[in-house]
N, C-alpha and C. Protein backbone atom coordinates (compact mmCIF):
# COMPACT_ATOMS: atom_id res chain seq x y z
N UNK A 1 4.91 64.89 -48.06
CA UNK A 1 6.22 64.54 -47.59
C UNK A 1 6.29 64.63 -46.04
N UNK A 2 5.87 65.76 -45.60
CA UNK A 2 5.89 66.08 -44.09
C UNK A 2 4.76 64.91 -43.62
N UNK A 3 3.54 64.48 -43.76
CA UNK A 3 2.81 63.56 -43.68
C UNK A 3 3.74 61.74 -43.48
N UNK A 4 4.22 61.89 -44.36
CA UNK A 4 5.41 60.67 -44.38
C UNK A 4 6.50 60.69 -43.36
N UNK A 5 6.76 61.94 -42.97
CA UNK A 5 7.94 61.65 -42.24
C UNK A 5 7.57 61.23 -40.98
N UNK A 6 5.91 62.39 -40.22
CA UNK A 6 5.09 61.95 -39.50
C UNK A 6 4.84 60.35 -39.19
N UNK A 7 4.61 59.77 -40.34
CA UNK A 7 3.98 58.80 -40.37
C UNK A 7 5.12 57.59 -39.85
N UNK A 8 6.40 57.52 -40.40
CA UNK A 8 7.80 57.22 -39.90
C UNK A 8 7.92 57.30 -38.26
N UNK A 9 7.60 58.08 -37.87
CA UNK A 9 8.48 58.83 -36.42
C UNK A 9 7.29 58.06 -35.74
N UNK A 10 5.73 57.99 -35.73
CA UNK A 10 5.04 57.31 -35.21
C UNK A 10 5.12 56.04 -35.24
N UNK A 11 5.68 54.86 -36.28
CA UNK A 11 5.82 54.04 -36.50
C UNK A 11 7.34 53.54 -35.88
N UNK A 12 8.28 54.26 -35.98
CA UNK A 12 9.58 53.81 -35.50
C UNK A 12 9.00 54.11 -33.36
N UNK A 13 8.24 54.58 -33.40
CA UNK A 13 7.65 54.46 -31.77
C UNK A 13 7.23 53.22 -31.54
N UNK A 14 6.18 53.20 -32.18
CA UNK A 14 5.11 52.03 -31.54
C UNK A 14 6.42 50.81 -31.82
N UNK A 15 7.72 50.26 -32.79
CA UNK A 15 8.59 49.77 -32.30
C UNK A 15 9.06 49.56 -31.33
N UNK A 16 9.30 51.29 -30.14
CA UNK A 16 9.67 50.92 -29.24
C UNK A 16 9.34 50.88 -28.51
N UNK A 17 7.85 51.08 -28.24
CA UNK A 17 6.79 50.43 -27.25
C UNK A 17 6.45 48.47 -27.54
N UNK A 18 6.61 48.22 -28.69
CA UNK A 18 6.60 46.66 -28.26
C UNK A 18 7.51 46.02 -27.65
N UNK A 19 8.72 46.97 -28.05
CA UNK A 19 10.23 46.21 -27.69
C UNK A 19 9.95 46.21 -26.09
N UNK A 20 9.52 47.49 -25.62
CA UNK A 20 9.43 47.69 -23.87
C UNK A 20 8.67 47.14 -23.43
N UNK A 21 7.45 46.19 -24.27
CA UNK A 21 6.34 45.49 -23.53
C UNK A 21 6.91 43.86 -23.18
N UNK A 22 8.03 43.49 -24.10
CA UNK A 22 8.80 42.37 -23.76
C UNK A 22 9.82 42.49 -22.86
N UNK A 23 10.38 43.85 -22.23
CA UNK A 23 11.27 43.47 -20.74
C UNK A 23 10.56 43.74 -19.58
N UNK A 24 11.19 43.12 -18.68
CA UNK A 24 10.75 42.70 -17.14
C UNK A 24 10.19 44.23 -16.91
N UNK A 25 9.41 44.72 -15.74
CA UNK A 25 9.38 45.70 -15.13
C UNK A 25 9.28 45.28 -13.85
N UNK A 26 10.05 46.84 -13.21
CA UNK A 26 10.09 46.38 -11.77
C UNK A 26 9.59 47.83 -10.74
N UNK A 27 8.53 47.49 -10.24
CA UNK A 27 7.76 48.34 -9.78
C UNK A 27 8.44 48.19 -8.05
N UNK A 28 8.21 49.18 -7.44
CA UNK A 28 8.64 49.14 -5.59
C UNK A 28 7.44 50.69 -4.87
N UNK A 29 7.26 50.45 -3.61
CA UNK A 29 6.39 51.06 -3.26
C UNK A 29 6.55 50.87 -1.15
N UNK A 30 6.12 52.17 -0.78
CA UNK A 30 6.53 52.74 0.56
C UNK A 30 5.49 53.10 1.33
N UNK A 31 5.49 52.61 2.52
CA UNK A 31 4.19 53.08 3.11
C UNK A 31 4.72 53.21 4.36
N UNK A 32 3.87 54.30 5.47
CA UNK A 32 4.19 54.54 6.95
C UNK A 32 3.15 54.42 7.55
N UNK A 33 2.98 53.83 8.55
CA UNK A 33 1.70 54.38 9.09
C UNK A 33 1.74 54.13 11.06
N UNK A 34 1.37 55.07 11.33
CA UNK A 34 1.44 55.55 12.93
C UNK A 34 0.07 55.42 13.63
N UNK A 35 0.02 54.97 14.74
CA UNK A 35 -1.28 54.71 15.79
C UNK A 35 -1.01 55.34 17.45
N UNK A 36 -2.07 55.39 17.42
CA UNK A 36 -1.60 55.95 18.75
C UNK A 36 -3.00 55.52 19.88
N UNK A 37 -2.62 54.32 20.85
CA UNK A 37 -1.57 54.50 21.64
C UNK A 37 -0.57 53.28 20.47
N UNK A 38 0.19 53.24 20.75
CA UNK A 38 1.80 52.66 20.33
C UNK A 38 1.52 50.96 20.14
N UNK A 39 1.57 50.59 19.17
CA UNK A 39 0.78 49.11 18.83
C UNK A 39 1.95 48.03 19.56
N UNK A 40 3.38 48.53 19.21
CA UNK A 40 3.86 48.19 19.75
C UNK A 40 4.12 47.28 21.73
N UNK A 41 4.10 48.87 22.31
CA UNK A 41 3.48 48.60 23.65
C UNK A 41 2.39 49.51 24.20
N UNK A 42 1.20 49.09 24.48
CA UNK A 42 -0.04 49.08 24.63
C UNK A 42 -0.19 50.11 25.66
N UNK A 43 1.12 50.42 26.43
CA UNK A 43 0.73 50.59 27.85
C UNK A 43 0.98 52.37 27.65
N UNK A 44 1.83 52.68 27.10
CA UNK A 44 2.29 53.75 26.42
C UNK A 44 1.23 54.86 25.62
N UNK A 45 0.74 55.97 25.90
CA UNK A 45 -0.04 56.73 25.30
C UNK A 45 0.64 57.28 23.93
N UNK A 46 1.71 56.82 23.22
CA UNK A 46 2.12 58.13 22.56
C UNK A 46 2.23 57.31 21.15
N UNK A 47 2.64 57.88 20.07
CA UNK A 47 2.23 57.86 18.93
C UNK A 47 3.66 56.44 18.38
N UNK A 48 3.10 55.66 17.49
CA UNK A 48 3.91 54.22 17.31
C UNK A 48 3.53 54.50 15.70
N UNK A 49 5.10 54.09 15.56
CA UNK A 49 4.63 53.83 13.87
C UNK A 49 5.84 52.54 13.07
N UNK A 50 5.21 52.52 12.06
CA UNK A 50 5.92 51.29 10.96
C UNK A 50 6.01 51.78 9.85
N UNK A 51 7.10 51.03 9.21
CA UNK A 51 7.33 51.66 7.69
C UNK A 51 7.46 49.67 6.81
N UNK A 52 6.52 50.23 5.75
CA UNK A 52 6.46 48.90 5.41
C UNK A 52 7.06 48.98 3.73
N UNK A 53 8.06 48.33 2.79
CA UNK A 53 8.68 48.67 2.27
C UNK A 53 8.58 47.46 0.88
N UNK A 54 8.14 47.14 -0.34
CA UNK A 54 8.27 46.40 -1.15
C UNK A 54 8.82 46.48 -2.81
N UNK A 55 8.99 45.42 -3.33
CA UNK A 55 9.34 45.31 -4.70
C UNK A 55 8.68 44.20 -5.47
N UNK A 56 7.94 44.46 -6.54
CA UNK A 56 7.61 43.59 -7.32
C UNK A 56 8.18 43.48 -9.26
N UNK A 57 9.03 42.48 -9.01
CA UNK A 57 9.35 42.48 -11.01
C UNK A 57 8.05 41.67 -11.72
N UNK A 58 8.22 41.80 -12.29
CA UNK A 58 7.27 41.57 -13.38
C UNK A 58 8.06 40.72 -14.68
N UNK A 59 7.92 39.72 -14.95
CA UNK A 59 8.90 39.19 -16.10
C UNK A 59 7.69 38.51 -17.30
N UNK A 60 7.84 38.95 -18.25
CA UNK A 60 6.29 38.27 -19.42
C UNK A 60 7.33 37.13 -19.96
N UNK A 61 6.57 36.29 -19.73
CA UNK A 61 7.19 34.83 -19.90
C UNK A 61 6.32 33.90 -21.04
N UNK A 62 4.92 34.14 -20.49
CA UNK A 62 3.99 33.59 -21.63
C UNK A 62 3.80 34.09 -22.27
N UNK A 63 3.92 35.45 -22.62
CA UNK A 63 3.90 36.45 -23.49
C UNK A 63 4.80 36.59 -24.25
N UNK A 64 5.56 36.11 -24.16
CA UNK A 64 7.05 35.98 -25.23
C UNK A 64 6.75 35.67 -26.75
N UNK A 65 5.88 35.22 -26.94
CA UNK A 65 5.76 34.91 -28.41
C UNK A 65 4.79 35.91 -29.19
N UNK A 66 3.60 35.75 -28.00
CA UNK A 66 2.99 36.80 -29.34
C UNK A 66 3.58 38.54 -29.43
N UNK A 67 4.30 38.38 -28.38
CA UNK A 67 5.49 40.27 -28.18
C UNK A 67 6.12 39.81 -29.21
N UNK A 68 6.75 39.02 -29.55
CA UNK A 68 7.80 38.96 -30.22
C UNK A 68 6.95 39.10 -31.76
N UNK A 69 6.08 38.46 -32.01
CA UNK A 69 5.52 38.26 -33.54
C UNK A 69 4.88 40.23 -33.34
N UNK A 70 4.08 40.90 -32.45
CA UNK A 70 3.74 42.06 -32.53
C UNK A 70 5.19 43.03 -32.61
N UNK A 71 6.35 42.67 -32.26
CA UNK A 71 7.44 43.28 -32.62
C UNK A 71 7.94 43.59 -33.72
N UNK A 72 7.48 42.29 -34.63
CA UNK A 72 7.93 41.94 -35.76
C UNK A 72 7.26 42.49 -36.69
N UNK A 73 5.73 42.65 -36.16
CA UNK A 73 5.17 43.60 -37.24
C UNK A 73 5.11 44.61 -37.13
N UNK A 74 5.45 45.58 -36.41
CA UNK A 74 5.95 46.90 -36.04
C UNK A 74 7.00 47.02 -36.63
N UNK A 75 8.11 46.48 -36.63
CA UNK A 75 9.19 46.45 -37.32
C UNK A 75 8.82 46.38 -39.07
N UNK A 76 8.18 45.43 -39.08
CA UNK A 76 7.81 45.56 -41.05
C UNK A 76 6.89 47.01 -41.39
N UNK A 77 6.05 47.06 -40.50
CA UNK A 77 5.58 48.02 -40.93
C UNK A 77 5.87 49.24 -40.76
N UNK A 78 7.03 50.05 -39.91
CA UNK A 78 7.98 51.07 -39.80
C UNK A 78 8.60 50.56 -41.31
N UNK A 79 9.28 49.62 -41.94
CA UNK A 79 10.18 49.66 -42.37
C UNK A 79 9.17 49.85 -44.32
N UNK A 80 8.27 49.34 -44.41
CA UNK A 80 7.77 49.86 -45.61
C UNK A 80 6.81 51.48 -45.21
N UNK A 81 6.87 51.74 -44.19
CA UNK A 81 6.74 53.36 -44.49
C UNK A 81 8.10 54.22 -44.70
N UNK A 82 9.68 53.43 -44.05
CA UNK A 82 10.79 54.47 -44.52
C UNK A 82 10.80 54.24 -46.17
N UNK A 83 10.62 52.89 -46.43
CA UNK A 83 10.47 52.91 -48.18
C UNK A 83 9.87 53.91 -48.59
N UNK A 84 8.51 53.83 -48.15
CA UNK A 84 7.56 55.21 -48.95
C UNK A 84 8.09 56.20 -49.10
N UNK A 85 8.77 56.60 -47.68
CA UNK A 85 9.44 57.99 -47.76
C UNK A 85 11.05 58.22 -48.64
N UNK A 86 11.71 56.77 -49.40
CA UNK A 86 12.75 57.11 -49.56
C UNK A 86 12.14 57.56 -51.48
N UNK A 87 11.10 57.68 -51.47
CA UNK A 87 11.01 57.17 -52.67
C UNK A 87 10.44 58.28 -53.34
C-alpha cells in the first residue's frame, strides 16, 4: 500500500515536470568588470569599470507536440497508478 502511494506521488511529479518543460523560461544574468588604467579615458591611472546586464526567454515552439504527447502520457500513467491504489 505504502509502495503505491509512493508510486502515485512520483508519478503525479514527473506530470509536473512535463507540464514545466512546455512553458517559456526566462533566464537573466550580471556581470562587472573594472580595468585599470580607465578604458574609458586612457589618460587617467585609476580604476574604470562597466556593468553589463542581460535577459534571455526561452519559448519551445517546436517542441510543442512531442511535450504535449509526453504530457499526456504522464498524465495516463499517474492516472492508472491512482486506480491501482483506489482499489
Amino acid at each position: 500500500m505504502r509502495s503505491l502511494r509512493l508510486a502515485d506521488t512520483i508519478y503525479s511529479k514527473r506530470v509536473r515536470l512535463e507540464t514545466a518543460e512546455l512553458l517559456p523560461k526566462l533566464y537573466g544574468f550580471a556581470s562587472y568588470s573594472a580595468t585599470n588604467p580607465n578604458s574609458f579615458n586612457g589618460q587617467k591611472k585609476e580604476f574604470g569599470g562597466q556593468y553589463y546586464l542581460g535577459a534571455m526567454l526561452q519559448v519551445p515552439i517546436s517542441d510543442l507536440f512531442s511535450g504535449t504527447f509526453r504530457r499526456r502520457q504522464a498524465k495516463a500513467e499517474h492516472r492508472i497508478k491512482q486506480l491501482e491504489l483506489a482499489e
